[in-house]
PDB file of N, CA and C in Angstrom:
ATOM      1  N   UNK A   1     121.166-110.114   9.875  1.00  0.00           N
ATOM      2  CA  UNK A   1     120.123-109.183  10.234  1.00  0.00           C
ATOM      3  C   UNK A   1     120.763-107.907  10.779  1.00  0.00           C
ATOM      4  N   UNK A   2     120.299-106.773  10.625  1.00  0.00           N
ATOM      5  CA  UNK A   2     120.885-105.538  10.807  1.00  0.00           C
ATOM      6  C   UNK A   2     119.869-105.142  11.913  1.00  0.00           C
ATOM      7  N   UNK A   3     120.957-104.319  12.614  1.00  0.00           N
ATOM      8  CA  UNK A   3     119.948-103.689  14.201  1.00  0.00           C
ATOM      9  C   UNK A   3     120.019-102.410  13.783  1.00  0.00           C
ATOM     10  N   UNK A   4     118.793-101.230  14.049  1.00  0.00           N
ATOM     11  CA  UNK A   4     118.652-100.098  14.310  1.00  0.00           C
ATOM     12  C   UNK A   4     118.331 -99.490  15.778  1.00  0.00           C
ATOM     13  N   UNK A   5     119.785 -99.296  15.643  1.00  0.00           N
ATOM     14  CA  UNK A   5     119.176 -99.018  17.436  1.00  0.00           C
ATOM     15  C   UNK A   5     119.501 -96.812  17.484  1.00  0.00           C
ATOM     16  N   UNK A   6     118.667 -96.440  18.202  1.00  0.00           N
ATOM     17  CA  UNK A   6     118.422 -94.756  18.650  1.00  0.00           C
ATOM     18  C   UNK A   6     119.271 -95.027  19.958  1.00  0.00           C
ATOM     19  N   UNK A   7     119.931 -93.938  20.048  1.00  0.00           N
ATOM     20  CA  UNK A   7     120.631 -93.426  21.564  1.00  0.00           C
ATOM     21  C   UNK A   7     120.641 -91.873  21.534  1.00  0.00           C
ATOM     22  N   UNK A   8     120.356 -91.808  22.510  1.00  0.00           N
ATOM     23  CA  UNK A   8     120.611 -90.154  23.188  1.00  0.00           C
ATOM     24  C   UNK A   8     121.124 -89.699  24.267  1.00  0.00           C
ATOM     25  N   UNK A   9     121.866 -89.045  24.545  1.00  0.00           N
ATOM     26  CA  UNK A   9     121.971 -88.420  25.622  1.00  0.00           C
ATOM     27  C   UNK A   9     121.541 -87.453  26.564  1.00  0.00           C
ATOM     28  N   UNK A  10     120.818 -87.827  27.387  1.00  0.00           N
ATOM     29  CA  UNK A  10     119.671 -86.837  28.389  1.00  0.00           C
ATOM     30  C   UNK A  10     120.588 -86.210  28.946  1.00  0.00           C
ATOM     31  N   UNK A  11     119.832 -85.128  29.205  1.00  0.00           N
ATOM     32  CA  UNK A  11     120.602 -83.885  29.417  1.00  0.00           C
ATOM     33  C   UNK A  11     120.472 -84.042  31.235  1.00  0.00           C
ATOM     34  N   UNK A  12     121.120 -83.119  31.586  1.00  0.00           N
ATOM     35  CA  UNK A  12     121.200 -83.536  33.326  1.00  0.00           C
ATOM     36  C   UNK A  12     120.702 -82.018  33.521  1.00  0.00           C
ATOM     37  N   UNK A  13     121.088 -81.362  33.526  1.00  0.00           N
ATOM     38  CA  UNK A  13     119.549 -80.153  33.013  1.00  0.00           C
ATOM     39  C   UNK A  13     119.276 -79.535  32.315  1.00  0.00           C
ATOM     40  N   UNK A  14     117.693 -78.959  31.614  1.00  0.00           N
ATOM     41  CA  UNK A  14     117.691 -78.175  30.856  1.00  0.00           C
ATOM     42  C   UNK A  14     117.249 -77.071  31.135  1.00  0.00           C
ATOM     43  N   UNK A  15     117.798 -75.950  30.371  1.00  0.00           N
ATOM     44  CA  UNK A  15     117.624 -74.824  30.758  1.00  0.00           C
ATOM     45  C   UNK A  15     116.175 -74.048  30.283  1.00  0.00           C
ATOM     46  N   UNK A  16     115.988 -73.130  31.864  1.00  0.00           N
ATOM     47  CA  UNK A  16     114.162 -73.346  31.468  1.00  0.00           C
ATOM     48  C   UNK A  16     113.537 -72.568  30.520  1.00  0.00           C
ATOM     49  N   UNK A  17     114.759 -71.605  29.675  1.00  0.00           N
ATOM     50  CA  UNK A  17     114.168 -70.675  29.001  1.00  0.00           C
ATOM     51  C   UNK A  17     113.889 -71.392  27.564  1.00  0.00           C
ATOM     52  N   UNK A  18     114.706 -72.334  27.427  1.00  0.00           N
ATOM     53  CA  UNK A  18     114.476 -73.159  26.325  1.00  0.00           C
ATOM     54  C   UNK A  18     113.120 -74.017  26.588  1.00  0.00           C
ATOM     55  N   UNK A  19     113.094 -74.687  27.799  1.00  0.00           N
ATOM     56  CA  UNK A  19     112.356 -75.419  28.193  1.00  0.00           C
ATOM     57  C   UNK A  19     110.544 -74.971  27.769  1.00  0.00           C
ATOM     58  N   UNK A  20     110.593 -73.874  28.432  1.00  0.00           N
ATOM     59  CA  UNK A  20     109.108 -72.837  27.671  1.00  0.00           C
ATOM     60  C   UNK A  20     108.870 -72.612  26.109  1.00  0.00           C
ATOM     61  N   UNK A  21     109.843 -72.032  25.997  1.00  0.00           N
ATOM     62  CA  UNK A  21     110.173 -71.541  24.217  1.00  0.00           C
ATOM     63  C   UNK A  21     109.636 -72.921  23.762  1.00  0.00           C
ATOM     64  N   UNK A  22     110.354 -74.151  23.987  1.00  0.00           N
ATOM     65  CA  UNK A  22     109.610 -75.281  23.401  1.00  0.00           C
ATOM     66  C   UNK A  22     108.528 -75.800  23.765  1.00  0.00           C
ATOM     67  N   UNK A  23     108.245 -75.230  24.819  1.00  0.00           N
ATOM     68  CA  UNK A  23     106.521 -76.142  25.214  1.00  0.00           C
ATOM     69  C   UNK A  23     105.569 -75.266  24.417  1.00  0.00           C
ATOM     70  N   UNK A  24     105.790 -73.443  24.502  1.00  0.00           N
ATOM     71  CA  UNK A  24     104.942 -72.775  23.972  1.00  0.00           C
ATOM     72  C   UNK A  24     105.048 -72.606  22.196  1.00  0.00           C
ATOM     73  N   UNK A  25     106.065 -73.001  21.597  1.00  0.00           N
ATOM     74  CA  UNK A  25     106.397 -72.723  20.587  1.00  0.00           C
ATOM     75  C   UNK A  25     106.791 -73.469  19.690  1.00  0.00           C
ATOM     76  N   UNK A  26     107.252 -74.781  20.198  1.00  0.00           N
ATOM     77  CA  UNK A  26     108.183 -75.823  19.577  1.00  0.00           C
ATOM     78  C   UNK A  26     107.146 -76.885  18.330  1.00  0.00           C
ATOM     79  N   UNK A  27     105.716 -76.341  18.742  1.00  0.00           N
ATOM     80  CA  UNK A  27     105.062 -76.695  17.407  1.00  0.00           C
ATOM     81  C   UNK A  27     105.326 -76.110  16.123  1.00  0.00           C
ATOM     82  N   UNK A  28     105.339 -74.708  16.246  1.00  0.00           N
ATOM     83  CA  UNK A  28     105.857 -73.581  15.118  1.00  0.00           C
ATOM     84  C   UNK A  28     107.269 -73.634  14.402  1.00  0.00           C
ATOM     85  N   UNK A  29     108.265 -73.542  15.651  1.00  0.00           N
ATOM     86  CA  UNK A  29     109.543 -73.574  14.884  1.00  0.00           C
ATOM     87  C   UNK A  29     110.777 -75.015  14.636  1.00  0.00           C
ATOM     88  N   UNK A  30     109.874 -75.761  15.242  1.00  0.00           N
ATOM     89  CA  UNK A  30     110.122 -77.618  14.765  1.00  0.00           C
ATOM     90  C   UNK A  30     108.969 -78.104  14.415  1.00  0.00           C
ATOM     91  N   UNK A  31     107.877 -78.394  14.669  1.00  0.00           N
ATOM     92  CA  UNK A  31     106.998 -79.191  14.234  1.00  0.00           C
ATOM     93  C   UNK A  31     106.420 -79.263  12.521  1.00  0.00           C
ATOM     94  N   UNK A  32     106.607 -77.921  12.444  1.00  0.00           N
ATOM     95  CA  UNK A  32     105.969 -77.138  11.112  1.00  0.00           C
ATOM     96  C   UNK A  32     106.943 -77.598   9.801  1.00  0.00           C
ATOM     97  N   UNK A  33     108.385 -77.448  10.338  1.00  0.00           N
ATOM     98  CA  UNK A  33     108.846 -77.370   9.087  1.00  0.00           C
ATOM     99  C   UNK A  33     109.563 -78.683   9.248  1.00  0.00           C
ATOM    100  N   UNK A  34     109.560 -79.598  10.306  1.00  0.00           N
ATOM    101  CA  UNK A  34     110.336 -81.090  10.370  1.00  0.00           C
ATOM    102  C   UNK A  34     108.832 -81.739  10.022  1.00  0.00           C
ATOM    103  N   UNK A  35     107.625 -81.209  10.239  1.00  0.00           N
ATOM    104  CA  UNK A  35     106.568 -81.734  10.214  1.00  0.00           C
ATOM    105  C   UNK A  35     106.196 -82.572   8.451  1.00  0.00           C
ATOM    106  N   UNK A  36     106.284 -81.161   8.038  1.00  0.00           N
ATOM    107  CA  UNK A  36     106.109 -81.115   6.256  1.00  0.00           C
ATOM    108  C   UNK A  36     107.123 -81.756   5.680  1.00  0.00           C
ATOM    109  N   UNK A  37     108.078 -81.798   5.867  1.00  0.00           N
ATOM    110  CA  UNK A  37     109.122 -82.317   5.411  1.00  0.00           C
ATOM    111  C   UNK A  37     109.527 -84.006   5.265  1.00  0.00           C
ATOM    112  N   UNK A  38     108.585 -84.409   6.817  1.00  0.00           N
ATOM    113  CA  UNK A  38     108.684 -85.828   7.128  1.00  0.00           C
ATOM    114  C   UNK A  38     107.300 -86.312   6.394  1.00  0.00           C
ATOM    115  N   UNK A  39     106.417 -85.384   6.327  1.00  0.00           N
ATOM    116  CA  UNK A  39     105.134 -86.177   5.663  1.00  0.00           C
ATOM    117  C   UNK A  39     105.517 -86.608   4.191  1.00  0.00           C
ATOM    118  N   UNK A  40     106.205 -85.782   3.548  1.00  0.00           N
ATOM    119  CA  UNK A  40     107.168 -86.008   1.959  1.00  0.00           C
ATOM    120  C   UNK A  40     107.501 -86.926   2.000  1.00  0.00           C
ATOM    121  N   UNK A  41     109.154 -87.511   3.196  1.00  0.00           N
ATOM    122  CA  UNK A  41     109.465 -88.073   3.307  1.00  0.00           C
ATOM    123  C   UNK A  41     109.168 -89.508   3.927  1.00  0.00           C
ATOM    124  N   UNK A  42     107.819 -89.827   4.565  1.00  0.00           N
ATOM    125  CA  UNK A  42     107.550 -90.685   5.192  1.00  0.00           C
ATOM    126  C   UNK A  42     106.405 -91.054   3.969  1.00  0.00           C
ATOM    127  N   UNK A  43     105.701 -90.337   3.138  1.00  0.00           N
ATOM    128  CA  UNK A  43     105.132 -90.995   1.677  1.00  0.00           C
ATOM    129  C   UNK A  43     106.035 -91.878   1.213  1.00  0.00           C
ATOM    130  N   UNK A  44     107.448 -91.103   1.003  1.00  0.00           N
ATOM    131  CA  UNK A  44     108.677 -91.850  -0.198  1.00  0.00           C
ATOM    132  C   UNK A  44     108.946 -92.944   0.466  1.00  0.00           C
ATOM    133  N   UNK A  45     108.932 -92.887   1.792  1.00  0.00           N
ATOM    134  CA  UNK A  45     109.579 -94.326   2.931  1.00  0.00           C
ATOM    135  C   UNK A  45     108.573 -95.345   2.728  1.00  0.00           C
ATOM    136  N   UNK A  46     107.275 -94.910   2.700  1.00  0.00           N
ATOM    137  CA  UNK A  46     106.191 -96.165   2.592  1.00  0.00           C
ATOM    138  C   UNK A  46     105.800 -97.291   1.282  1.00  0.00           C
ATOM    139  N   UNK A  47     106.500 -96.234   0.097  1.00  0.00           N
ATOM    140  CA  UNK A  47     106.409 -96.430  -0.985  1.00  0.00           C
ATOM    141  C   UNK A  47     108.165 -97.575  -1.509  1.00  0.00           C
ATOM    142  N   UNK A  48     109.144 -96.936  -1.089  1.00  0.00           N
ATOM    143  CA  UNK A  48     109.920 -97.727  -0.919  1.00  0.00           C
ATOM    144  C   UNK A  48     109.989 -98.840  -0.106  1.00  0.00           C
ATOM    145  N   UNK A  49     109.234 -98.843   0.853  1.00  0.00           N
ATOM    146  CA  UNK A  49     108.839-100.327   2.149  1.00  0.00           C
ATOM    147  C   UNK A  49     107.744-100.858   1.257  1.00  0.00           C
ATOM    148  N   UNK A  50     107.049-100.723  -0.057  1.00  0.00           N
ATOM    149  CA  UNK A  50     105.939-101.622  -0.913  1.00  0.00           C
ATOM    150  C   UNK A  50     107.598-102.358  -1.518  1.00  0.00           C
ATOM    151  N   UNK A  51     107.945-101.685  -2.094  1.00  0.00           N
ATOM    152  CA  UNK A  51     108.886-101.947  -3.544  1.00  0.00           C
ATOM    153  C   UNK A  51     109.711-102.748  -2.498  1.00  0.00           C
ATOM    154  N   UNK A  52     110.513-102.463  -1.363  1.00  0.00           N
ATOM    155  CA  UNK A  52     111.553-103.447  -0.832  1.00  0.00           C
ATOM    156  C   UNK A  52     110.710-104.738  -0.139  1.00  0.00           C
ATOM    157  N   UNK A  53     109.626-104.447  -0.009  1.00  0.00           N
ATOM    158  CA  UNK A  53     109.051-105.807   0.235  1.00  0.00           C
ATOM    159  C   UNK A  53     109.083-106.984  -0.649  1.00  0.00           C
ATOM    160  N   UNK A  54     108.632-106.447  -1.916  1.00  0.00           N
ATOM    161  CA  UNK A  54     108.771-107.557  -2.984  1.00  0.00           C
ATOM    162  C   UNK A  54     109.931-107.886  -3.488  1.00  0.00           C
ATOM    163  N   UNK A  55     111.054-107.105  -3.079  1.00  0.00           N
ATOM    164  CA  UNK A  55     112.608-107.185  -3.471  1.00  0.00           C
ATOM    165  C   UNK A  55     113.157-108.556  -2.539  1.00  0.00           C
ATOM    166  N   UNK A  56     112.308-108.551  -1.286  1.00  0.00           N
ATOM    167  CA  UNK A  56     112.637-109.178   0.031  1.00  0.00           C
ATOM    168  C   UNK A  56     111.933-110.613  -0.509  1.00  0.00           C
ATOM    169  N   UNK A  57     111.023-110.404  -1.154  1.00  0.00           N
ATOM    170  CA  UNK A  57     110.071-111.606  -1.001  1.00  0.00           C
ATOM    171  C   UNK A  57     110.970-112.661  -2.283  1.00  0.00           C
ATOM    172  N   UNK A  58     111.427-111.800  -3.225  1.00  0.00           N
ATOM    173  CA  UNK A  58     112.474-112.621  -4.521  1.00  0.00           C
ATOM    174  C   UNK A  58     113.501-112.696  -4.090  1.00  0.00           C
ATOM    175  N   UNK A  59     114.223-112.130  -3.812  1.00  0.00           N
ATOM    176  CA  UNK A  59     115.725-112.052  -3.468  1.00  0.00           C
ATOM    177  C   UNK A  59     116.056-112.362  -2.357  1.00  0.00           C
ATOM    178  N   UNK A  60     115.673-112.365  -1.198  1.00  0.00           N
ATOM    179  CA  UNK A  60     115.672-112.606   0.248  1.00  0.00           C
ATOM    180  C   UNK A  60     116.585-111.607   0.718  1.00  0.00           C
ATOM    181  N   UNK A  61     117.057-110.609   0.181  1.00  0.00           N
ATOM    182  CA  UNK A  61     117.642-109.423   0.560  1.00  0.00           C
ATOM    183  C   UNK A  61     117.024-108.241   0.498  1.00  0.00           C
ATOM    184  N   UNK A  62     117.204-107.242   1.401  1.00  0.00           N
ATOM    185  CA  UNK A  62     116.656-106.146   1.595  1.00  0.00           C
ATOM    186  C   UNK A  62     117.975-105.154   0.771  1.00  0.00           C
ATOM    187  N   UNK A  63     117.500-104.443  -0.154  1.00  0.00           N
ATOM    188  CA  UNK A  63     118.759-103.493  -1.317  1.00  0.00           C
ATOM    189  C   UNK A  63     118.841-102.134  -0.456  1.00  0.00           C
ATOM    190  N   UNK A  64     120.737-102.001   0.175  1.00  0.00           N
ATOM    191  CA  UNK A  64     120.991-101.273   0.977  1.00  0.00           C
ATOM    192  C   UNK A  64     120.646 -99.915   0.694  1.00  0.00           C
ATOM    193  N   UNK A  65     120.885 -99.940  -0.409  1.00  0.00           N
ATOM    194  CA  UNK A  65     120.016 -98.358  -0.621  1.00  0.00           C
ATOM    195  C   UNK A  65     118.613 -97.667   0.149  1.00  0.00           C
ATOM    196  N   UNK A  66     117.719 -98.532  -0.435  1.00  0.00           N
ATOM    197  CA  UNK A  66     116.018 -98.827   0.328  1.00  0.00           C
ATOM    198  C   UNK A  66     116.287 -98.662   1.985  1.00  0.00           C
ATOM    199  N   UNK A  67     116.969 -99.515   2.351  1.00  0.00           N
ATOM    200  CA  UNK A  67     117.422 -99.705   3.534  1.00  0.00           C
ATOM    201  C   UNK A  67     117.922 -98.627   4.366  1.00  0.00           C
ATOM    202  N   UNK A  68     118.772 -97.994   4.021  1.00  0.00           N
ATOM    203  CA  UNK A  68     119.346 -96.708   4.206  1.00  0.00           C
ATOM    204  C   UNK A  68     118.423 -95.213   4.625  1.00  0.00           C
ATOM    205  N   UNK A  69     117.908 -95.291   3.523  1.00  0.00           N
ATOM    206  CA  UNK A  69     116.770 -94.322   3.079  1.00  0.00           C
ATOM    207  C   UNK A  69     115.561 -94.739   4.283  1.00  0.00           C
ATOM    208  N   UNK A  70     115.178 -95.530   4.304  1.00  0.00           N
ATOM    209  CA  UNK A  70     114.049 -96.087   5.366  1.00  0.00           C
ATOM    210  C   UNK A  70     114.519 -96.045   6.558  1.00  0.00           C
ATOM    211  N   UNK A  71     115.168 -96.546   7.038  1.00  0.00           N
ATOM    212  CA  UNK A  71     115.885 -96.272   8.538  1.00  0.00           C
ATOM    213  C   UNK A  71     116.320 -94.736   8.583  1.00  0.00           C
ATOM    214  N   UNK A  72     116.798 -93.889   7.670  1.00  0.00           N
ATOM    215  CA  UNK A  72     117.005 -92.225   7.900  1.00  0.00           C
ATOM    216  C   UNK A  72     116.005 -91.535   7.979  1.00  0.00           C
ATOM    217  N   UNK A  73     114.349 -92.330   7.664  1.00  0.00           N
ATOM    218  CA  UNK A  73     113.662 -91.492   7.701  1.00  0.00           C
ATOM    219  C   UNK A  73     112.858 -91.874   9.215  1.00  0.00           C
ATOM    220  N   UNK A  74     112.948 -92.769   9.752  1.00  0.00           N
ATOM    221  CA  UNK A  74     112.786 -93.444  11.004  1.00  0.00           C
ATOM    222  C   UNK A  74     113.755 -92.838  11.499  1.00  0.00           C
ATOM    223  N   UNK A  75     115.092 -92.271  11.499  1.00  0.00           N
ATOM    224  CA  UNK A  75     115.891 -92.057  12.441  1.00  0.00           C
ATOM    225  C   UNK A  75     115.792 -90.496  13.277  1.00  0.00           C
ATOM    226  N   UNK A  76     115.365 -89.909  11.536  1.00  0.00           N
ATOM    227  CA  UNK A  76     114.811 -88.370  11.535  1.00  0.00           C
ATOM    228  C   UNK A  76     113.882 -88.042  12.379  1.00  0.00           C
ATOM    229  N   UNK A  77     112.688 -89.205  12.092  1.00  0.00           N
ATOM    230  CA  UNK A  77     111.590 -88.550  12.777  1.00  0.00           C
ATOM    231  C   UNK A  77     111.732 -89.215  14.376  1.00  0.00           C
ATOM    232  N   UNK A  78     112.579 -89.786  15.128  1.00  0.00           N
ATOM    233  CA  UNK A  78     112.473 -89.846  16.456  1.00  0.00           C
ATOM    234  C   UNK A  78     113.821 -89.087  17.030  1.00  0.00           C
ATOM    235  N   UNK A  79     114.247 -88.277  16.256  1.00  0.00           N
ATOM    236  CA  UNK A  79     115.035 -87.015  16.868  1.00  0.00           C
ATOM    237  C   UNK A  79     114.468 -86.167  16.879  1.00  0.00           C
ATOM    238  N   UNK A  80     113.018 -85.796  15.739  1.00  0.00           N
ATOM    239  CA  UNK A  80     112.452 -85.033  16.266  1.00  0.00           C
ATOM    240  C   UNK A  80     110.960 -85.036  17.402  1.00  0.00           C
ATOM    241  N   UNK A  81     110.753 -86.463  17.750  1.00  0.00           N
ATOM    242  CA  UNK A  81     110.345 -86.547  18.684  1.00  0.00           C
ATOM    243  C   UNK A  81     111.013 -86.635  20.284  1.00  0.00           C
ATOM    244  N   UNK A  82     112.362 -86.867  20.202  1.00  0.00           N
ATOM    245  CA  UNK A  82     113.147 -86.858  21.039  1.00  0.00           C
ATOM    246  C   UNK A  82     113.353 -85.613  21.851  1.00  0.00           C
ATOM    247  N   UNK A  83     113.166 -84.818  20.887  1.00  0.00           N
ATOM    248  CA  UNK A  83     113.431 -83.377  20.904  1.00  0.00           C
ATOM    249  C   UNK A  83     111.982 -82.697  21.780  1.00  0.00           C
ATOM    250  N   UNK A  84     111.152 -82.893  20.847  1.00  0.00           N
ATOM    251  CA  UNK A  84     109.719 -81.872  21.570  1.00  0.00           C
ATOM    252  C   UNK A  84     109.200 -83.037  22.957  1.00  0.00           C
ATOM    253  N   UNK A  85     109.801 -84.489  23.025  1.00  0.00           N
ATOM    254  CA  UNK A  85     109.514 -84.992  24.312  1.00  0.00           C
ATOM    255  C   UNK A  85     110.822 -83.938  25.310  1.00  0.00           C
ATOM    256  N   UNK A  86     111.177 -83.175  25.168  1.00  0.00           N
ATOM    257  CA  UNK A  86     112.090 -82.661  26.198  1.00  0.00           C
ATOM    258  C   UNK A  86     113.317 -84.054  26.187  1.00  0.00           C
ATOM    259  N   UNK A  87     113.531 -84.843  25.756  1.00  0.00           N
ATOM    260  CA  UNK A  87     114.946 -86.237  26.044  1.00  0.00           C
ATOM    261  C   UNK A  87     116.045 -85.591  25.783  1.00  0.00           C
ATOM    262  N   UNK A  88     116.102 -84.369  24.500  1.00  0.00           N
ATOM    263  CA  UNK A  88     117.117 -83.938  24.402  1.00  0.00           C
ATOM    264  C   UNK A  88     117.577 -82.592  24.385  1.00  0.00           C
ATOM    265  N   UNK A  89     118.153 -82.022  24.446  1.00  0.00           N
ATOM    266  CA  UNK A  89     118.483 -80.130  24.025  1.00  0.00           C
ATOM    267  C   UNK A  89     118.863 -80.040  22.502  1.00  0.00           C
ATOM    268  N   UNK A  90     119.354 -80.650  22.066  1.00  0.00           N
ATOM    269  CA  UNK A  90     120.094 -80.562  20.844  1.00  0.00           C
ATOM    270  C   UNK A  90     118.932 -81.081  19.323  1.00  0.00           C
ATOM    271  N   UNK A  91     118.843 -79.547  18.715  1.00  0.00           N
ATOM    272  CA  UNK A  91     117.775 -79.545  17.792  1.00  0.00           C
ATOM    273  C   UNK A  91     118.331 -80.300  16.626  1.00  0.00           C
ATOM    274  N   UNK A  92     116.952 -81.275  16.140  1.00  0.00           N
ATOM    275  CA  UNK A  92     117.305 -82.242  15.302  1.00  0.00           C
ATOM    276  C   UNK A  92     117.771 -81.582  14.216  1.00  0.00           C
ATOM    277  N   UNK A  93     118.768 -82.007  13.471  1.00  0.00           N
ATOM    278  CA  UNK A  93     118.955 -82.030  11.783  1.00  0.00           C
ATOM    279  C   UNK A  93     117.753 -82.324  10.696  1.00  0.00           C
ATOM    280  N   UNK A  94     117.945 -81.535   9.442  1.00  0.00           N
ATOM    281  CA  UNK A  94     117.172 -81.935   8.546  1.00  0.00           C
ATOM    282  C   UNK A  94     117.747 -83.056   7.793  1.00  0.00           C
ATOM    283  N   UNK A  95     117.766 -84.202   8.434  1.00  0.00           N
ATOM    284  CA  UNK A  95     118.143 -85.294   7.467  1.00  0.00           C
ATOM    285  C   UNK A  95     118.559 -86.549   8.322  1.00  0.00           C
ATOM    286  N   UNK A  96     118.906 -87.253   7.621  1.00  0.00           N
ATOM    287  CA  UNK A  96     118.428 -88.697   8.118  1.00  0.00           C
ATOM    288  C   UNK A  96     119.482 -89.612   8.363  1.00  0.00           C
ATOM    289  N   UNK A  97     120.763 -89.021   8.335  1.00  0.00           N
ATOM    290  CA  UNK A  97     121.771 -89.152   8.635  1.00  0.00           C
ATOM    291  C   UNK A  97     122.638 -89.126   9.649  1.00  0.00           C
ATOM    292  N   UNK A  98     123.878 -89.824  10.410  1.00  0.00           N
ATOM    293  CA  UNK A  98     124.026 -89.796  12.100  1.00  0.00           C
ATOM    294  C   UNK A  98     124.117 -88.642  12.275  1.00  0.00           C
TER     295      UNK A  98
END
């Protein structure tokens, strides 16, 4: 069985000009375009979690590919919640990768 585990490192402070910029803004210049991007990508993830289900249900293996792809898109989207919860300073990547 494979673990997916998230870690971050909280910041010990953040600085408050960022801190605003993202409360007042951080819908516009993260939400918008990590937003659209993850709705794409979280279709393709749901659609691949039908298909690896039945892969799971014959084979009793989950195909690392599927696997990969599904956990990057889970990994994506709680960096960018990580992010607009204030947990981190460091703006997420577009992609799903460490």
């Amino acid at each position: 069985m494979r673990d997916l585990q998230f870690t971050f490192n909280r910041p010990e402070k953040i600085s408050r000009g960022l801190l605003l910029l993202r409360l007042f803004f951080g819908v516009f210049y993260v939400g918008i375009p990590h937003g659209i991007a993850l709705m794409f990508r979280g279709f393709a993830a749901s659609c691949v979690l039908f298909v690896a289900f039945w892969a799971v249900l014959f084979t009793g293996q989950w195909p690392e590919r599927m696997y990969s792809f599904v956990s990057g898109t889970y990994r994506w989207c709680m960096r960018v919640t990580a992010y607009l919860a204030f947990l981190t300073d460091e703006y997420p990547p577009f992609s799903g990768k460490e």
